[in-house]
C-alpha atoms as a PDB file:
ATOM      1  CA  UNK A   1       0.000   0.000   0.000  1.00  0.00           C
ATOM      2  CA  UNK A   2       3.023   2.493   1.136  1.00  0.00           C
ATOM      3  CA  UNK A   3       4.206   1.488  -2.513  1.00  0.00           C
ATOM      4  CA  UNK A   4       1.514   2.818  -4.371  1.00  0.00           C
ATOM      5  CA  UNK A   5       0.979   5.869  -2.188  1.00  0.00           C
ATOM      6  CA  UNK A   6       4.505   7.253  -2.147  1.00  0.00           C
ATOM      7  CA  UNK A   7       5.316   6.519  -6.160  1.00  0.00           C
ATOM      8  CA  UNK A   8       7.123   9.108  -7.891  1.00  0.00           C
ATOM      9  CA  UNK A   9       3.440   9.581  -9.407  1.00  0.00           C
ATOM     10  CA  UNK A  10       1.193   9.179  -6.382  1.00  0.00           C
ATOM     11  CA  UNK A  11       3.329  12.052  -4.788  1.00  0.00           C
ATOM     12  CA  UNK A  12       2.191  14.823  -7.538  1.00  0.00           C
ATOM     13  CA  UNK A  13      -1.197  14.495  -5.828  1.00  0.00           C
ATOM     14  CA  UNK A  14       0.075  15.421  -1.872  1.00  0.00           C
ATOM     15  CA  UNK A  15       1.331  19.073  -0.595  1.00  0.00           C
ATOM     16  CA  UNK A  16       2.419  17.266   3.040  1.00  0.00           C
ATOM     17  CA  UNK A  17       3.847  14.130   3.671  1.00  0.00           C
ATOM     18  CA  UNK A  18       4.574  13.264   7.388  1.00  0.00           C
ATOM     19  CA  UNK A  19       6.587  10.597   9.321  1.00  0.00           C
ATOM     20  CA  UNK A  20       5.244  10.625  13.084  1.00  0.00           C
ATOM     21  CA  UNK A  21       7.581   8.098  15.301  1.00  0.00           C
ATOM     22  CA  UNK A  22       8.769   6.231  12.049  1.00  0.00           C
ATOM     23  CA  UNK A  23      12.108   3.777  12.902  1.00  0.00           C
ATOM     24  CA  UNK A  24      13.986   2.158  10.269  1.00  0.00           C
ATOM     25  CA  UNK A  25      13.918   1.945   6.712  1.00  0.00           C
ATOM     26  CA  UNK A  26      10.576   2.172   5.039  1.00  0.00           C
ATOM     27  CA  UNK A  27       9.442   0.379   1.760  1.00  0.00           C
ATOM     28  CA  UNK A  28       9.585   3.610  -0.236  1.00  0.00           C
ATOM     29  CA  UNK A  29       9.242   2.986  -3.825  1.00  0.00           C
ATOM     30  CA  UNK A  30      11.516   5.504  -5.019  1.00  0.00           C
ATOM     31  CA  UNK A  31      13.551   7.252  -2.633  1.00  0.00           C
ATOM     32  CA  UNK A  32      15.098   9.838  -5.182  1.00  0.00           C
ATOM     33  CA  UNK A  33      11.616  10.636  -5.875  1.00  0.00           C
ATOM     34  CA  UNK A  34      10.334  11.129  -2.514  1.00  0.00           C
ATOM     35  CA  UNK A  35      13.298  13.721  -1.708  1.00  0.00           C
ATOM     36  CA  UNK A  36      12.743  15.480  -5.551  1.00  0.00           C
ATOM     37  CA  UNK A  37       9.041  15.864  -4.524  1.00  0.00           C
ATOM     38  CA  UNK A  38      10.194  17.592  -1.502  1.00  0.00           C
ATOM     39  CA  UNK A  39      12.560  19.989  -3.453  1.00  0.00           C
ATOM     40  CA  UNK A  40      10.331  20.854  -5.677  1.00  0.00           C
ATOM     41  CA  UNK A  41       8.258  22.990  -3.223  1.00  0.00           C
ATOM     42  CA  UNK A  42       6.302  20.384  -0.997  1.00  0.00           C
ATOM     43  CA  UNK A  43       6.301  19.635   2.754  1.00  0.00           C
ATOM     44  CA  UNK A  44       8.133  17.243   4.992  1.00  0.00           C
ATOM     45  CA  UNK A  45       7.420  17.127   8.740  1.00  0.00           C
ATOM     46  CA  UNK A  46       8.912  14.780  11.219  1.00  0.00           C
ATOM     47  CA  UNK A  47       8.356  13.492  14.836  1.00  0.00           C
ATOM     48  CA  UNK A  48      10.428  12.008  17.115  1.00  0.00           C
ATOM     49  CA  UNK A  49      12.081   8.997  16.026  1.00  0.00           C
ATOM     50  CA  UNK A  50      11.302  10.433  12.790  1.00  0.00           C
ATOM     51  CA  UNK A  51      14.906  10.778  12.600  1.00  0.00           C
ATOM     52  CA  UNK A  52      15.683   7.078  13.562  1.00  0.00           C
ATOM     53  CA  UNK A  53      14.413   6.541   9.787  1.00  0.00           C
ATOM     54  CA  UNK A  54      16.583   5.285   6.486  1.00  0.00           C
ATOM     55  CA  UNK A  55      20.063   5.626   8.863  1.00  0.00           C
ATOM     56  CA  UNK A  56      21.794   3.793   5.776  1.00  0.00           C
ATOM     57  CA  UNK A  57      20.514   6.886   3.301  1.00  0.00           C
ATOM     58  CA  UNK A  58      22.475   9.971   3.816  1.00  0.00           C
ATOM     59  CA  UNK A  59      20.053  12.019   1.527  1.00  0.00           C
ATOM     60  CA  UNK A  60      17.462  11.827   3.926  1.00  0.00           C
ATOM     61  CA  UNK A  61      19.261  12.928   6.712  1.00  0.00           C
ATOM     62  CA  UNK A  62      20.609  15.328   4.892  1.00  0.00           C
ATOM     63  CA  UNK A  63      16.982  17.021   4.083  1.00  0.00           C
ATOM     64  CA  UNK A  64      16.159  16.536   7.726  1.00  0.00           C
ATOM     65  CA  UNK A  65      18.940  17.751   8.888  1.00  0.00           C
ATOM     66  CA  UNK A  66      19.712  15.197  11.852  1.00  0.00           C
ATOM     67  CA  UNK A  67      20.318  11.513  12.632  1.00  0.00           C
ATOM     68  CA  UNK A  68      19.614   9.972  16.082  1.00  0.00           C
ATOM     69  CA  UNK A  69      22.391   9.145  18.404  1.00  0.00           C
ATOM     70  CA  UNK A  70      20.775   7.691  21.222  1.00  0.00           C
ATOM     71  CA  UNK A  71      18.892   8.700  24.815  1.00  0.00           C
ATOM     72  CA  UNK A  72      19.305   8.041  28.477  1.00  0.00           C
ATOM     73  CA  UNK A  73      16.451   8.051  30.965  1.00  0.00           C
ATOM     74  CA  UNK A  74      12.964  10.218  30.463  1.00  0.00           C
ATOM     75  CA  UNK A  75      13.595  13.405  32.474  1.00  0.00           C
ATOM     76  CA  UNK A  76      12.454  16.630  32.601  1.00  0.00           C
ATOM     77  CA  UNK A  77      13.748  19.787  30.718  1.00  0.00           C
ATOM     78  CA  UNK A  78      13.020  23.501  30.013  1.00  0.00           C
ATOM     79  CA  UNK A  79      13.703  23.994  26.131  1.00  0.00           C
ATOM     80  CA  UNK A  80      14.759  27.404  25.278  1.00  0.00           C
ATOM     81  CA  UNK A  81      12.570  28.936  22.597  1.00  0.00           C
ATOM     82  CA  UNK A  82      14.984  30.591  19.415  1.00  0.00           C
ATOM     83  CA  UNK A  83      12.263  31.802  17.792  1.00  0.00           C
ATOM     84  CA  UNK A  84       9.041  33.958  19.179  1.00  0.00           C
ATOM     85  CA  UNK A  85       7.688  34.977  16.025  1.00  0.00           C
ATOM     86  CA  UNK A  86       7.926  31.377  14.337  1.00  0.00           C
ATOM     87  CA  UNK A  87       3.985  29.378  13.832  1.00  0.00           C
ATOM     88  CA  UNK A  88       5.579  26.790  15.315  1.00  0.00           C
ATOM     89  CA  UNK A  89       6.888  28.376  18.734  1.00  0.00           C
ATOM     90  CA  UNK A  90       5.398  31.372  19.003  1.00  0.00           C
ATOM     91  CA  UNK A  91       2.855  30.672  21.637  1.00  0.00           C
ATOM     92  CA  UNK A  92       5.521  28.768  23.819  1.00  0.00           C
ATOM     93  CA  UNK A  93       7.259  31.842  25.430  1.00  0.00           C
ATOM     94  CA  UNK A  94      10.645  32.226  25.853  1.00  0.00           C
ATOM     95  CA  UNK A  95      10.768  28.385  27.106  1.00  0.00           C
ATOM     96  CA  UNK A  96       9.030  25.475  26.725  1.00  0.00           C
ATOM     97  CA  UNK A  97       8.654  22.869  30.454  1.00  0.00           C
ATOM     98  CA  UNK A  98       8.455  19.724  30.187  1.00  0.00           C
ATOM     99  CA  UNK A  99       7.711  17.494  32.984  1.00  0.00           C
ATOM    100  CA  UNK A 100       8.931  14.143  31.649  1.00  0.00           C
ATOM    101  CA  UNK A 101      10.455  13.437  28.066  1.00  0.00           C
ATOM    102  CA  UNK A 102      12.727  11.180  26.566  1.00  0.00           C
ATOM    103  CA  UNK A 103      15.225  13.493  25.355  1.00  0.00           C
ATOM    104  CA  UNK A 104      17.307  12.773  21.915  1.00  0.00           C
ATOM    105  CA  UNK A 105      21.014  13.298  21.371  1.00  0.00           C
ATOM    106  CA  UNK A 106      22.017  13.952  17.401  1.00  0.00           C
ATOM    107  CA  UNK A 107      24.858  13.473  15.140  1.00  0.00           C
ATOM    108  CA  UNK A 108      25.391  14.547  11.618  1.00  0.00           C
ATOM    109  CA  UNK A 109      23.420  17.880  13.156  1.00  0.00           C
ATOM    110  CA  UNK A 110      24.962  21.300  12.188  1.00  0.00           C
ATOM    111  CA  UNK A 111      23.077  24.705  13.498  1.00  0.00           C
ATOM    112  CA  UNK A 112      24.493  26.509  10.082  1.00  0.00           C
ATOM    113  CA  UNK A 113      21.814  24.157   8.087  1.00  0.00           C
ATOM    114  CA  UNK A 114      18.879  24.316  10.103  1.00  0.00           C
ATOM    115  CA  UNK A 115      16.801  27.186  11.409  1.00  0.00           C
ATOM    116  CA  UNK A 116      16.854  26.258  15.297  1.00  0.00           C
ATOM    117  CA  UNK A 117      13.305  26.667  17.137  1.00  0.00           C
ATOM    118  CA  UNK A 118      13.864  25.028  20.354  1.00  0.00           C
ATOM    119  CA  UNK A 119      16.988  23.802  22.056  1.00  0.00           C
ATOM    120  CA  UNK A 120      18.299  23.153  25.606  1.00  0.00           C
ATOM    121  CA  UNK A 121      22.007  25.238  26.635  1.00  0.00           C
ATOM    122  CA  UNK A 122      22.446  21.895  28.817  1.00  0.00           C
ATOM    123  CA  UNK A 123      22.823  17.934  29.364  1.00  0.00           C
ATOM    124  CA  UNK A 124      19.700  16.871  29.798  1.00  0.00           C
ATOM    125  CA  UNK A 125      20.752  13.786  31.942  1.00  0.00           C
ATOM    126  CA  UNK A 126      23.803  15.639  33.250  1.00  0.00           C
ATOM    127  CA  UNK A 127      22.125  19.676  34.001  1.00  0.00           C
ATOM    128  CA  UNK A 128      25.426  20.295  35.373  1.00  0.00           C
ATOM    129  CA  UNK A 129      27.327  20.170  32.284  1.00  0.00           C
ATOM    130  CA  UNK A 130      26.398  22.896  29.552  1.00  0.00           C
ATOM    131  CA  UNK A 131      26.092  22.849  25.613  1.00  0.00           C
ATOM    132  CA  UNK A 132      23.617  23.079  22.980  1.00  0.00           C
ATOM    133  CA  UNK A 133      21.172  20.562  22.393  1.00  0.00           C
ATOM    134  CA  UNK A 134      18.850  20.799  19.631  1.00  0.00           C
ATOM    135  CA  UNK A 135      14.811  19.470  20.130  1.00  0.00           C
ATOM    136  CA  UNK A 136      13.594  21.290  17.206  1.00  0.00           C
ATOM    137  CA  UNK A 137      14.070  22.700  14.093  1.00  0.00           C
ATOM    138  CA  UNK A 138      13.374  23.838  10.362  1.00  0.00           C
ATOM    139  CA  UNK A 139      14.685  24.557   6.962  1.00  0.00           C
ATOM    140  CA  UNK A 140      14.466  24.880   3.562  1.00  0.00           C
ATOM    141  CA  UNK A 141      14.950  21.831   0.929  1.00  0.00           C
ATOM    142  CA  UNK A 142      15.670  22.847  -2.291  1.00  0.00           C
ATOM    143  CA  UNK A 143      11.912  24.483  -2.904  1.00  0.00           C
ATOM    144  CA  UNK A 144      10.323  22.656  -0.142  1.00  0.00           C
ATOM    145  CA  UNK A 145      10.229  23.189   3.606  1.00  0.00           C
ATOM    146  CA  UNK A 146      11.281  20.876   6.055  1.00  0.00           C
ATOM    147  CA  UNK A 147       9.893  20.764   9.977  1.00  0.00           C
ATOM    148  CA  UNK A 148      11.277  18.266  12.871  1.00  0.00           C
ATOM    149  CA  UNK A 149      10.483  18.176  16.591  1.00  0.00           C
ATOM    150  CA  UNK A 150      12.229  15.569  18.947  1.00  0.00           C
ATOM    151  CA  UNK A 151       9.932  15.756  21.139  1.00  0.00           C
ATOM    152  CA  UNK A 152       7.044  13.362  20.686  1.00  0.00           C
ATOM    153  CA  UNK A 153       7.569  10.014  22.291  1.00  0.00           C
ATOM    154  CA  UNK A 154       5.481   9.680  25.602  1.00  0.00           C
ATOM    155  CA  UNK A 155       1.535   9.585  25.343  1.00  0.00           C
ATOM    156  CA  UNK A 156       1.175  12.142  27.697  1.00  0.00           C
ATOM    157  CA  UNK A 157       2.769  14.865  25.301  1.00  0.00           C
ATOM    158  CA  UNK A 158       0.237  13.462  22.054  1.00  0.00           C
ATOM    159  CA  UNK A 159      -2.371  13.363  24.177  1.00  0.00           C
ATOM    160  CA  UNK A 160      -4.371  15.611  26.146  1.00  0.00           C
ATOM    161  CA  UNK A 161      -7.541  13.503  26.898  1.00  0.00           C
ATOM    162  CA  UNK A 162      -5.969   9.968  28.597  1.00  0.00           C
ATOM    163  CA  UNK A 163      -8.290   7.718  30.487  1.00  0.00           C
ATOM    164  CA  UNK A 164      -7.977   7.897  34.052  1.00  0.00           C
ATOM    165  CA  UNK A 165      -5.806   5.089  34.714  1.00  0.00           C
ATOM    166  CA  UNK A 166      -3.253   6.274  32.878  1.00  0.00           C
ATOM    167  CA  UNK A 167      -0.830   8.107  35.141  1.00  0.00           C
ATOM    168  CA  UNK A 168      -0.021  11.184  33.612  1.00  0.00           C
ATOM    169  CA  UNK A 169       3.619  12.704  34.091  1.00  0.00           C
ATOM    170  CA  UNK A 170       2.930  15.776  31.552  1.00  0.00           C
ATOM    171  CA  UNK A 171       0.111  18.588  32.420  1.00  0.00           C
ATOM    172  CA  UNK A 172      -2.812  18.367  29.760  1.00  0.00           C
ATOM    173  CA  UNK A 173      -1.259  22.001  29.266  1.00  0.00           C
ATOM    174  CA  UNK A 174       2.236  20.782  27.961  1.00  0.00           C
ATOM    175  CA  UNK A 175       0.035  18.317  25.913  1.00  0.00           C
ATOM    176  CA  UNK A 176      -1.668  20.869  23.876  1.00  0.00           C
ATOM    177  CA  UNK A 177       1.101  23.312  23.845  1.00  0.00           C
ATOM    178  CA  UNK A 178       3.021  20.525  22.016  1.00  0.00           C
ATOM    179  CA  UNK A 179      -0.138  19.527  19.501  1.00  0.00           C
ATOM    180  CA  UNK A 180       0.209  23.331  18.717  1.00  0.00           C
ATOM    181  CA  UNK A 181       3.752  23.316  18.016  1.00  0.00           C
ATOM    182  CA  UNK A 182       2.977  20.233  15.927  1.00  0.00           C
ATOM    183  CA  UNK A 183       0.285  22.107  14.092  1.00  0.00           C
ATOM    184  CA  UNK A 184       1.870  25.588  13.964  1.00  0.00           C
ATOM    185  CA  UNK A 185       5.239  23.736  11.948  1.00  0.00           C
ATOM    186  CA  UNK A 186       3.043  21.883   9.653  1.00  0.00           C
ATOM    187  CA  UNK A 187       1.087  25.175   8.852  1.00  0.00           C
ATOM    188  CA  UNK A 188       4.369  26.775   8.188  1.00  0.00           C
ATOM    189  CA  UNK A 189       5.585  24.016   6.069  1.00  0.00           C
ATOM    190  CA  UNK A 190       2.436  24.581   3.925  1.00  0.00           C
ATOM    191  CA  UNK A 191       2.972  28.273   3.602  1.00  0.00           C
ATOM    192  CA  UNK A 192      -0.051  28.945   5.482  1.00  0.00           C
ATOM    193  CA  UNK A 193       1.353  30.506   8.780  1.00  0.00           C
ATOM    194  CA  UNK A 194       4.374  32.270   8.800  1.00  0.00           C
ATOM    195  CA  UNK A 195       7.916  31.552   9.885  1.00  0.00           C
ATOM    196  CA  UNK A 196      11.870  32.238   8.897  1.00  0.00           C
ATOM    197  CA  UNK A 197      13.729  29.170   8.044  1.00  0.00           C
ATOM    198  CA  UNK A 198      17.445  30.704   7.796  1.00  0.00           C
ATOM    199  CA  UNK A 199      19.946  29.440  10.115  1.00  0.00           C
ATOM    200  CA  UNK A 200      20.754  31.549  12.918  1.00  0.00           C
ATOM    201  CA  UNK A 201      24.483  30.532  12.860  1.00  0.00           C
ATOM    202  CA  UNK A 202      26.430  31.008  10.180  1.00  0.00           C
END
């Protein structure tokens, strides 16, 4: 089914395509064609382990600008907003709290390619040490433009309406705060709310 939805024909009909929590490599078709589509002015948003997708195919983490390089244990950080006016952070404030995350490291990650939207100035695991963590970010592809968020992977951060049983680490106000940075970077990816995707280092 993937097959005949994502052929280099099938494509010409979609503006968006996303990959929420993919892992691995996925039975794309054509994957020349999937990252030409892109180029040629469409969107590509990513989730999570979005990034733990196609490790063996360069391309692709080229165009999304990161690779996963492992976690340690779920823990809670305060990501540092880098852009206020941006659809997808702008209704964060100058940070974003999170009660209880798994938190990604990256390699093949450069701040000179990617417009950076949220990032942490610390070790997650180890707050005593400092540096610069990315969480999320966006950029341009050729034509198209490219969204990614790290965060993404407990249910608590998805969802803001979990049955009662389910102990909930993460307010139901992080929860929508995060399906609004979901939505507000797949807007912008559309062209439909705005948002600068030039790297802030150079």
């Amino acid at each position: 089914v993937l097959a005949e939805k994502m052929s280099a024909q099938a494509l010409q009909q979609y503006d968006l395509i996303i990959f929420a929590n993919t892992t691995g490599d996925l039975p794309l078709p054509d994957q020349q064609a999937f990252l030409d589509w892109i180029k040629s002015g469409k969107a590509f948003v990513g989730m999570h382990s979005c990034c733990d997708t196609f490790h063996g195919w360069p391309a692709y983490i080229q165009m999304l600008g990161g690779e996963f390089a492992g976690h340690q244990a779920q823990v809670g950080v305060e990501c540092l907003n880098q852009d206020l006016k941006h659809a997808a952070t702008a209704h964060l404030g100058p940070s974003f709290k999170v009660t209880k995350e798994e938190i990604y490291r990256f390699k093949n990650y450069d701040p000179k390619d990617c417009h950076e939207l949220l990032v942490l100035d610390k070790d997650p695991n180890k707050p005593e040490i400092p540096g610069h963590f990315a969480v999320s970010w966006c950029k341009e592809y050729g034509k198209g433009k490219v969204f990614y968020t790290s965060l993404g992977h407990r249910e608590d951060i998805w969802d803001d309406d979990t049955p009662p049983e389910f102990k909930r680490e993460n307010s139901k106000e992080i929860s929508q705060a995060y399906q609004q940075h979901i939505l507000g970077g797949i807007k912008w990816a559309l062209g439909l709310a705005p948002g600068d995707a030039k790297p802030q280092t150079k």
